[in-house]
Protein backbone atom coordinates (compact mmCIF):
# COMPACT_ATOMS: atom_id res chain seq x y z
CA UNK A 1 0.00 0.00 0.00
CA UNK A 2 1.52 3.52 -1.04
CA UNK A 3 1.87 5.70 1.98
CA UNK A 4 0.60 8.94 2.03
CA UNK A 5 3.87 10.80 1.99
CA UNK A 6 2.70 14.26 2.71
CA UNK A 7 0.68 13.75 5.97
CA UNK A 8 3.55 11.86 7.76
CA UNK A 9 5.93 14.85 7.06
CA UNK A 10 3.64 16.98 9.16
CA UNK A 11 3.06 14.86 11.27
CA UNK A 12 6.90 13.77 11.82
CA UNK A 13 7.67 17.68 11.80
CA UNK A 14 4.84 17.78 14.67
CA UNK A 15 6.47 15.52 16.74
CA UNK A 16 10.02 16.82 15.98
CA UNK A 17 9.39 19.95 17.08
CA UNK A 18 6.95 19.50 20.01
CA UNK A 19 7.95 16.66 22.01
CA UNK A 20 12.13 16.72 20.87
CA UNK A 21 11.38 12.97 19.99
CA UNK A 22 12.57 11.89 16.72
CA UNK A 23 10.36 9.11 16.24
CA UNK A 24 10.63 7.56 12.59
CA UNK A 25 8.45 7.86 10.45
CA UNK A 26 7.03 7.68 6.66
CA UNK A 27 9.05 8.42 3.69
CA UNK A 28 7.84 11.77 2.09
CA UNK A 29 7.62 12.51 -1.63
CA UNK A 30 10.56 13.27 -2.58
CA UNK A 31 11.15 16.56 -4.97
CA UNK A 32 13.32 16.20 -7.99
CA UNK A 33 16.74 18.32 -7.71
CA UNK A 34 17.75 21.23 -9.82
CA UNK A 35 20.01 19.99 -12.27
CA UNK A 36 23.13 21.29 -12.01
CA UNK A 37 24.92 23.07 -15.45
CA UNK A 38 27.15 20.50 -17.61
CA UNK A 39 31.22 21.10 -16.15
CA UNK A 40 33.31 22.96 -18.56
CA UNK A 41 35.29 19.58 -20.41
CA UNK A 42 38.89 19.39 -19.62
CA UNK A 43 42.51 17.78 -20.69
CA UNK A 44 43.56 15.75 -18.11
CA UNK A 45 46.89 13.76 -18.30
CA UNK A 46 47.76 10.51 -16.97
CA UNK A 47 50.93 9.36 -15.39
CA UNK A 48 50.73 5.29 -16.96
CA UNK A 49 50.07 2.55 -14.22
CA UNK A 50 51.11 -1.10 -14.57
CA UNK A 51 48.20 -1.59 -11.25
CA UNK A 52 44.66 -1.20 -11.06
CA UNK A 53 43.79 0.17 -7.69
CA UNK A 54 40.87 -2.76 -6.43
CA UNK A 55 37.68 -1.91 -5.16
CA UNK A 56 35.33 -3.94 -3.29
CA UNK A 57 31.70 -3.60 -3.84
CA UNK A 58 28.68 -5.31 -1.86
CA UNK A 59 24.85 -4.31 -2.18
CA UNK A 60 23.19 -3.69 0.62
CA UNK A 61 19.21 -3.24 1.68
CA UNK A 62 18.21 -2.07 5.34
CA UNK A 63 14.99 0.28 4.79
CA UNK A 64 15.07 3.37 3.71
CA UNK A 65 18.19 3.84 1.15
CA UNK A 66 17.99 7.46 2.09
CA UNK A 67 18.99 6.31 5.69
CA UNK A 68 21.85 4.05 4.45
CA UNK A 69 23.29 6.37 2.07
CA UNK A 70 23.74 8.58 4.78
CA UNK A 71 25.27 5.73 7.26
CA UNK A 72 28.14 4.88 4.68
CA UNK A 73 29.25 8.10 3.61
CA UNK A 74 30.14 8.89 6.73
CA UNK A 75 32.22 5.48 7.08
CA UNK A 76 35.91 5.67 6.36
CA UNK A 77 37.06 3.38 3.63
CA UNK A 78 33.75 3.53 1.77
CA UNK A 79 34.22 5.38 -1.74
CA UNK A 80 31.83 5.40 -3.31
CA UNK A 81 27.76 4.61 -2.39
CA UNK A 82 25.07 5.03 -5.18
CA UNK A 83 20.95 4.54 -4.32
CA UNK A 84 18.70 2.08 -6.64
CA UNK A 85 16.98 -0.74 -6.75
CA UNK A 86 17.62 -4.79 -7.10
CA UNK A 87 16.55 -8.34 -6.78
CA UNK A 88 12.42 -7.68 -8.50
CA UNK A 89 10.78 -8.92 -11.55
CA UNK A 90 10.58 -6.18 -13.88
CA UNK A 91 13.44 -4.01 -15.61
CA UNK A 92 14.02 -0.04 -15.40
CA UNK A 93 11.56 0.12 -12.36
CA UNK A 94 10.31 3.39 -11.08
CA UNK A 95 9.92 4.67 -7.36
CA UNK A 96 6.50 5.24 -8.13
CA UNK A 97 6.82 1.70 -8.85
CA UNK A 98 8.79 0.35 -6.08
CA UNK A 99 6.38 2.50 -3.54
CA UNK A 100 3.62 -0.42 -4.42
CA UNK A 101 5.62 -3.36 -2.86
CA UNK A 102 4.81 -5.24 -6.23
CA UNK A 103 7.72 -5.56 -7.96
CA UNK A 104 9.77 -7.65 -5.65
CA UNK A 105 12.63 -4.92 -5.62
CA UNK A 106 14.40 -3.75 -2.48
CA UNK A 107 15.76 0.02 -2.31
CA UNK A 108 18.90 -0.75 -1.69
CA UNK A 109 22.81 1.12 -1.85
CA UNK A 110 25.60 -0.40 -3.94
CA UNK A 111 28.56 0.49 -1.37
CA UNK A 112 31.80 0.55 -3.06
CA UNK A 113 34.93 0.30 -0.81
CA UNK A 114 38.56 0.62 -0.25
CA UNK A 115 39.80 -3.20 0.98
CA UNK A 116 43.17 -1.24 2.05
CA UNK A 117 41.29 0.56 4.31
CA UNK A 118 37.97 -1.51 5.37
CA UNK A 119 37.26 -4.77 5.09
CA UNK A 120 34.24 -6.30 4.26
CA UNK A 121 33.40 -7.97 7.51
CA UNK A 122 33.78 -4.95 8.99
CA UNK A 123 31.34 -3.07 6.19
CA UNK A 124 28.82 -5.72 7.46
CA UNK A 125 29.45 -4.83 11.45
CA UNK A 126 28.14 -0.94 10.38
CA UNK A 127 25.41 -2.65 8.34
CA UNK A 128 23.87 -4.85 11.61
CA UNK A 129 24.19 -1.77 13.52
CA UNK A 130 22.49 0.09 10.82
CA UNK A 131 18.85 -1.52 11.24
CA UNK A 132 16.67 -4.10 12.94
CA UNK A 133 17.63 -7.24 10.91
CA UNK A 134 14.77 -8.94 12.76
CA UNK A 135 12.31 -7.41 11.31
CA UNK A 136 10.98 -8.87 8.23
CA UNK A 137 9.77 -6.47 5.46
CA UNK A 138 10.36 -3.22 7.78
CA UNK A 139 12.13 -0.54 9.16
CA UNK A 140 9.97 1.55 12.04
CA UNK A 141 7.35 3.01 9.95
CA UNK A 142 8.10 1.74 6.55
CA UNK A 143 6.93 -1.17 5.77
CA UNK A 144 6.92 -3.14 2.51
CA UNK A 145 8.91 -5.77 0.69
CA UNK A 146 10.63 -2.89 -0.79
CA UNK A 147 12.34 -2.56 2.82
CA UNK A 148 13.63 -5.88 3.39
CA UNK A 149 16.87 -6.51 4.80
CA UNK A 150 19.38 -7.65 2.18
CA UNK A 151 23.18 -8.61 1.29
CA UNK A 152 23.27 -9.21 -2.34
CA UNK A 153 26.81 -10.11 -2.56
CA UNK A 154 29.01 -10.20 -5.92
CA UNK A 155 30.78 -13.12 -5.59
CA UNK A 156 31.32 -16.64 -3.56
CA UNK A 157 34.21 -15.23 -1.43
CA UNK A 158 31.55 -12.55 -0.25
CA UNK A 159 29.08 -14.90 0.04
CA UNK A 160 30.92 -16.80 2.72
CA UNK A 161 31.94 -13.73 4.80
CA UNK A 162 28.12 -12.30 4.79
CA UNK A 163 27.00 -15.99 5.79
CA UNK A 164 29.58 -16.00 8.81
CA UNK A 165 28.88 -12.20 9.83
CA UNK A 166 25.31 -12.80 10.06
CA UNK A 167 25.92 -15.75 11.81
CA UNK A 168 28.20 -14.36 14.26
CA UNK A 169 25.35 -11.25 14.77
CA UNK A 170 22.75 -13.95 15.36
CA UNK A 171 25.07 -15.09 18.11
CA UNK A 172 26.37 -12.12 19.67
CA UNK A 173 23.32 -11.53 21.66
CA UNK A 174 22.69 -7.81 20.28
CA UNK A 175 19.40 -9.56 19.26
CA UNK A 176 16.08 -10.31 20.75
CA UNK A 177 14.55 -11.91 17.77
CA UNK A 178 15.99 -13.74 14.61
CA UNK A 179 17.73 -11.91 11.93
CA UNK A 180 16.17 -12.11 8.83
CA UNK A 181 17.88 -10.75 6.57
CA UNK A 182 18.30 -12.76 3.35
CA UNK A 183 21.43 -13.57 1.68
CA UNK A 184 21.30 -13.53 -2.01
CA UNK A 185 23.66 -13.03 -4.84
CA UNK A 186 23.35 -9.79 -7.05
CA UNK A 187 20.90 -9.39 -9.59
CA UNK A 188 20.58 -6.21 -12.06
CA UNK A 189 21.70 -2.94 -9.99
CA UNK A 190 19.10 -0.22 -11.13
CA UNK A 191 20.47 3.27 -9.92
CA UNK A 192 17.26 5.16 -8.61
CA UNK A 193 16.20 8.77 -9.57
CA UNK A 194 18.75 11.67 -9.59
CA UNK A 195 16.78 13.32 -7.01
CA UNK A 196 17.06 10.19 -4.28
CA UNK A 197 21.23 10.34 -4.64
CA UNK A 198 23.24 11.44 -2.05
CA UNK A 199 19.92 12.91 -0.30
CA UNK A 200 20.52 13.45 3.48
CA UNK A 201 23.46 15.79 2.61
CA UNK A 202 21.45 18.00 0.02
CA UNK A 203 17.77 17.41 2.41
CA UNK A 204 19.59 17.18 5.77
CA UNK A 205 16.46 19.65 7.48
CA UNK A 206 13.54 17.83 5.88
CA UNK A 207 10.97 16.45 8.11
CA UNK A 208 12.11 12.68 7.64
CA UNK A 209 15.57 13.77 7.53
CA UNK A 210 15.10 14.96 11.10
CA UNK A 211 13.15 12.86 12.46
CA UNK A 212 14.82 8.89 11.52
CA UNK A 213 17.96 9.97 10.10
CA UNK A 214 19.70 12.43 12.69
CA UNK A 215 18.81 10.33 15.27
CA UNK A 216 20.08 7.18 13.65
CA UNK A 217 23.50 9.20 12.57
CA UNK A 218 23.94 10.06 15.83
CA UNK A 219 23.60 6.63 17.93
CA UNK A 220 25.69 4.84 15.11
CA UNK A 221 28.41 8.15 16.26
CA UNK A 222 28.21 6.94 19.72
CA UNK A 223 29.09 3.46 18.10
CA UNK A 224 31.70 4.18 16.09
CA UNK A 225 33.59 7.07 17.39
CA UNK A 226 37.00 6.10 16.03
């Protein structure tokens, strides 16, 4: 069922601002961003490399990709971490699309990461932190297939570390319930709209912003001061 996007905001703002709780709640609509003017094209030269520097990529869903986004960048070692879609039945989907719960897709961020300088089992510790693995098709007040929790890794190596992270979370006791989160391997990567990347850091004072991200930035700080 497509949540009405524009009644939670008030109400989220509401409770924001007159009881200091930031409870979470619904995703708003999201506007489209200006687009920013084409960069003036430039020569660049290249010193030639014999080494290709490697990158590690693994594709993550724990609600709200807004929310994750925002958890990453702030994680050193991470490079690079791009909003979208995977693991439905139909190509190119929309978030119109996605917002039914129909199409079997999770919103999800393809995290891209320095191995130098993070592992991946240690990508996966932020990621537990990040959400409530226990909870099966939600995150607080969104709810929908379309929020799962997810690894989609890219190959068998990753495969085996997610499978022994998860179990080791299962068993650390942090947990009440079950985690849930499935384990699959990576399907098609669809990068969402222009106007969902990189959108705590260009929306940091909306309503939903303030009321489930801050608050989630801010225990994960207490978590991972160093």
């Amino acid at each position: 069922m497509k949540t009405i996007r524009n009644a939670f905001c008030l109400l989220a703002t509401f409770c924001f601002v007159s009881t200091g709780f930031a409870a979470e709640s619904s995703k708003p609509k999201a506007k489209p961003a200006k687009k920013n003017k084409p960069a003036v094209s430039e020569t660049k030269s290249f010193e030639p490399t014999t080494k290709t520097k490697k990158t590690g990529v693994v594709t993550l869903g724990a609600g709200c990709f807004w929310c994750v986004e925002a958890v990453y960048q702030r994680i050193d070692g991470i490079t690079k971490v791009t909003s979208g879609y995977m693991g439905g039945k139909i190509p190119n989907p929309t978030y119109e699309q996605i917002c039914t719960g129909r199409t079997g897709h999770a919103e999800v961020v393809k995290v891209e990461y320095d191995p130098a300088k993070i592992s991946l089992e240690k990508v996966l510790a932020v990621f537990w932190k990040a959400h409530d693995p226990t909870t099966l098709n939600r995150q607080g007040a969104d709810i929908g297939t379309q929020y799962r929790s997810a690894i989609f890794f890219h190959n068998e190596t990753d495969k085996a570390v997610a499978v022994k992270s998860k179990k080791a979370a299962n068993a650390s006791g942090e947990f009440r319930r079950p985690i849930v989160t499935e384990i699959t391997k990576a399907a098609t990567f669809y990068k969402a709209e222009e106007y969902h990347q990189n959108y705590f850091n260009l929306n940091s004072n909306a309503p939903y912003c303030r009321a489930v991200i801050w608050p989630k930035l801010l225990k994960l700080g207490l978590k991972f001061k160093k």
